[in-house]
Protein backbone atom coordinates (compact mmCIF):
# COMPACT_ATOMS: atom_id res chain seq x y z
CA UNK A 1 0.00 0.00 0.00
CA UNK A 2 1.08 3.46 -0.75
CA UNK A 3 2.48 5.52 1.88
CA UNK A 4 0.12 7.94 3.23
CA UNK A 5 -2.55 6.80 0.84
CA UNK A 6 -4.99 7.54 3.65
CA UNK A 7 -3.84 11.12 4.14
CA UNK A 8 -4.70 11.71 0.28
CA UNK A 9 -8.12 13.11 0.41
CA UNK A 10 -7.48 15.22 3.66
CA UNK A 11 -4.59 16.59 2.19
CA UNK A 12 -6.36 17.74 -0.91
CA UNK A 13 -9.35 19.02 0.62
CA UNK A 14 -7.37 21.02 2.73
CA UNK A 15 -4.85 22.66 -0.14
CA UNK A 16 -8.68 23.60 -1.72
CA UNK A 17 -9.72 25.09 1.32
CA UNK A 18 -6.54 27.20 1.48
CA UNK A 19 -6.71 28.18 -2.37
CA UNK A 20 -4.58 25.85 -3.76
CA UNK A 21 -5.75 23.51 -6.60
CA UNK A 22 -4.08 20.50 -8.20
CA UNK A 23 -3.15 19.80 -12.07
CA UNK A 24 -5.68 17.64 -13.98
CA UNK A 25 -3.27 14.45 -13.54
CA UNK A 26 -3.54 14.84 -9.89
CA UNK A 27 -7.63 15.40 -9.43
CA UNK A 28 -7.75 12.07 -12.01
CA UNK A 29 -5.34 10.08 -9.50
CA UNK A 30 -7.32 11.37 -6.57
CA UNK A 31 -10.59 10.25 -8.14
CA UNK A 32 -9.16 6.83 -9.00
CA UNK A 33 -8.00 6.27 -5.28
CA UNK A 34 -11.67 7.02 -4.41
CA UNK A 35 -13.17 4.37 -6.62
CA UNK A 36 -10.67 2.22 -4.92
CA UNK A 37 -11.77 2.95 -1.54
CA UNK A 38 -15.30 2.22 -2.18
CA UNK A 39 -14.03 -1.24 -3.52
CA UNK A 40 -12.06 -1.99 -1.22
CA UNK A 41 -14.52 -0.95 1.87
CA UNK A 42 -16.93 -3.66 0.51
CA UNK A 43 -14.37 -6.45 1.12
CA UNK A 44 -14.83 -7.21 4.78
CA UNK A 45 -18.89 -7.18 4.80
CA UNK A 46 -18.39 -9.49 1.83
CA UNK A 47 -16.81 -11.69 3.90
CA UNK A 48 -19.46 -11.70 6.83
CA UNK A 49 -22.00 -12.13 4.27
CA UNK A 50 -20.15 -15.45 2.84
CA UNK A 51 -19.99 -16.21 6.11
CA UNK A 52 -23.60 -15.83 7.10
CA UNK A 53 -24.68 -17.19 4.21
CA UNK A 54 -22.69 -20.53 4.73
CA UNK A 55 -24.13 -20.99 8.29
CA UNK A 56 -27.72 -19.84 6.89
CA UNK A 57 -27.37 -22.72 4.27
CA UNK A 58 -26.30 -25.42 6.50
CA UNK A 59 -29.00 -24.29 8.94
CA UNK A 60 -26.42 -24.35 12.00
CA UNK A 61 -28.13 -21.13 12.88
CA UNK A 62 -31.41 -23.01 13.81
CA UNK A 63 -30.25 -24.75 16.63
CA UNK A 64 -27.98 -21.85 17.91
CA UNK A 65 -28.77 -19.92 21.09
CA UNK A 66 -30.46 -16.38 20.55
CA UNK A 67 -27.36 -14.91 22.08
CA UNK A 68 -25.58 -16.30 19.01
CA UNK A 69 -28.09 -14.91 16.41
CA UNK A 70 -28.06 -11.70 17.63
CA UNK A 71 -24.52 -11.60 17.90
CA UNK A 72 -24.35 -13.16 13.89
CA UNK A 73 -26.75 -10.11 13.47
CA UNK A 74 -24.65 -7.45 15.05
CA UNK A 75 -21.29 -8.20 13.80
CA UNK A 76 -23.15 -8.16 10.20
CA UNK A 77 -24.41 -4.65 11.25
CA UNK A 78 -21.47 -3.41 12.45
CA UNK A 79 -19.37 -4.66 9.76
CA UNK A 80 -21.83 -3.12 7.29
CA UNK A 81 -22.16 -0.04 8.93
CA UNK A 82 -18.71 0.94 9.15
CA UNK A 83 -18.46 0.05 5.28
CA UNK A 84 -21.14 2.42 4.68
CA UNK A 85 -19.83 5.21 6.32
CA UNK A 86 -16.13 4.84 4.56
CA UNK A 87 -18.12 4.48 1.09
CA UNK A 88 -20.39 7.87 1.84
CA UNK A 89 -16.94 9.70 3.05
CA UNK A 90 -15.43 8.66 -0.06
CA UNK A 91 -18.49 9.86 -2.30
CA UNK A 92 -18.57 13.13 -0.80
CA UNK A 93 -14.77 13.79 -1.20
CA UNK A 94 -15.41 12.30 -4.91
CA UNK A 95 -18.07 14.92 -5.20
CA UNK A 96 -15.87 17.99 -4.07
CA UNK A 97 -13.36 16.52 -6.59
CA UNK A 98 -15.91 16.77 -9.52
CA UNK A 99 -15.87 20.67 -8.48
CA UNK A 100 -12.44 20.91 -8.77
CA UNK A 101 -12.59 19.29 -12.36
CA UNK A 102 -14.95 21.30 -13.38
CA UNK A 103 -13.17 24.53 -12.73
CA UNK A 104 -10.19 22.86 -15.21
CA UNK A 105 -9.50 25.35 -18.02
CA UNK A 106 -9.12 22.69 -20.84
CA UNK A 107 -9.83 19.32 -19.36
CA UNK A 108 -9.14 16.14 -20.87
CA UNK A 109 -11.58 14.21 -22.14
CA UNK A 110 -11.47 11.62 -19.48
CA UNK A 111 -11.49 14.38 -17.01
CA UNK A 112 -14.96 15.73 -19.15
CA UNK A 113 -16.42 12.19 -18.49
CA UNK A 114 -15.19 11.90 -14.76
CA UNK A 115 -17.02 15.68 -14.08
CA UNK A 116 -20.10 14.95 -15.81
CA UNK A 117 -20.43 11.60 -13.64
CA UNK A 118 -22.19 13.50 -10.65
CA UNK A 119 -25.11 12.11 -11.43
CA UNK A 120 -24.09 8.60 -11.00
CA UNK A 121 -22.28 9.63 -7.87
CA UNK A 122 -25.71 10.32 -6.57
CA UNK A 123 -27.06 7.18 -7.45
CA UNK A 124 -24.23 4.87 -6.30
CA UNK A 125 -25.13 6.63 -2.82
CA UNK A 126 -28.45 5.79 -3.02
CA UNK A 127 -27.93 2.29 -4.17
CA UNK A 128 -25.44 1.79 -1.58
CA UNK A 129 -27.55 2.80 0.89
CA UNK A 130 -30.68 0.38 -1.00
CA UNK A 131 -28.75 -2.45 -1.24
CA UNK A 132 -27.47 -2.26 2.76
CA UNK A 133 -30.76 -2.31 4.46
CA UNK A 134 -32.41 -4.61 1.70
CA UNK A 135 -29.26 -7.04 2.43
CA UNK A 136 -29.45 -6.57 6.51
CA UNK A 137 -32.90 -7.56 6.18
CA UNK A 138 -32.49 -10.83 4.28
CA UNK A 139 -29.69 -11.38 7.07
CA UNK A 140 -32.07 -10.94 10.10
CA UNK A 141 -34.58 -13.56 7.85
CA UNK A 142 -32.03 -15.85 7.78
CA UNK A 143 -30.71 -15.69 10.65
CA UNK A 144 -34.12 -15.34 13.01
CA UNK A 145 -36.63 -16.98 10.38
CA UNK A 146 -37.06 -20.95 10.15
């Protein structure tokens, strides 16, 4: 992993707050590292889920304790949670990024098509957000239901 990878997107945000702005190369990188977070955020409740669904399927969850279940339900929670809050931060950095593409004098035309993607910045929040609760809920089912 890159060093100070994680600093990236505080660093930036706080060069635009104090007037500075970065070359196109730079906003593309930054929006790149972005995507990546939101990729890489959705690799541990992945694993929970593969998890849960393995013990769902061989129906070892039916003759567990309800101290168990809930505790299969709040790690899930907590796992996805915490993955949802690191994909929002990242779409809301990604969004003050488009801004600062936008403002490029002659942009690229991959930085054109990375600034006109606000649109499906909005909806990967929404979806994220869709997908979460309609996923915790099929959890709980299997999990709780017989």
């Amino acid at each position: 992993m890159e060093a100070g990878m994680f600093n990236a997107p505080l660093t930036w945000l706080l060069n635009l707050h104090k007037g500075k702005t970065m070359d196109e190369k730079s906003l593309i990188k930054q929006w790149n590292q972005m995507r990546s977070q939101i990729i890489q955020a959705q690799v541990a409740p992945a694993l929970v889920l593969i998890a849960m669904t393995t013990l769902a399927s061989l129906n070892l969850f039916q003759h567990a304790t309800s101290a168990a279940k809930y505790l299969a339900i709040g790690v899930t929670a907590a796992t996805g949670l915490l993955a949802t809050i690191s994909q929002y931060a990242a779409v809301r950095e990604g969004e003050a990024l488009l801004f600062s593409i936008n403002q490029l004098e002659q942009p690229s035309a991959l930085a054109g098509k990375i600034a006109a993607s606000r649109g499906a910045l909005v909806q990967t929040t929404v979806t994220i957000i869709g997908i979460d609760v309609a996923i915790f809920a099929l959890v709980v089912w299997a999990v709780l239901g017989k």
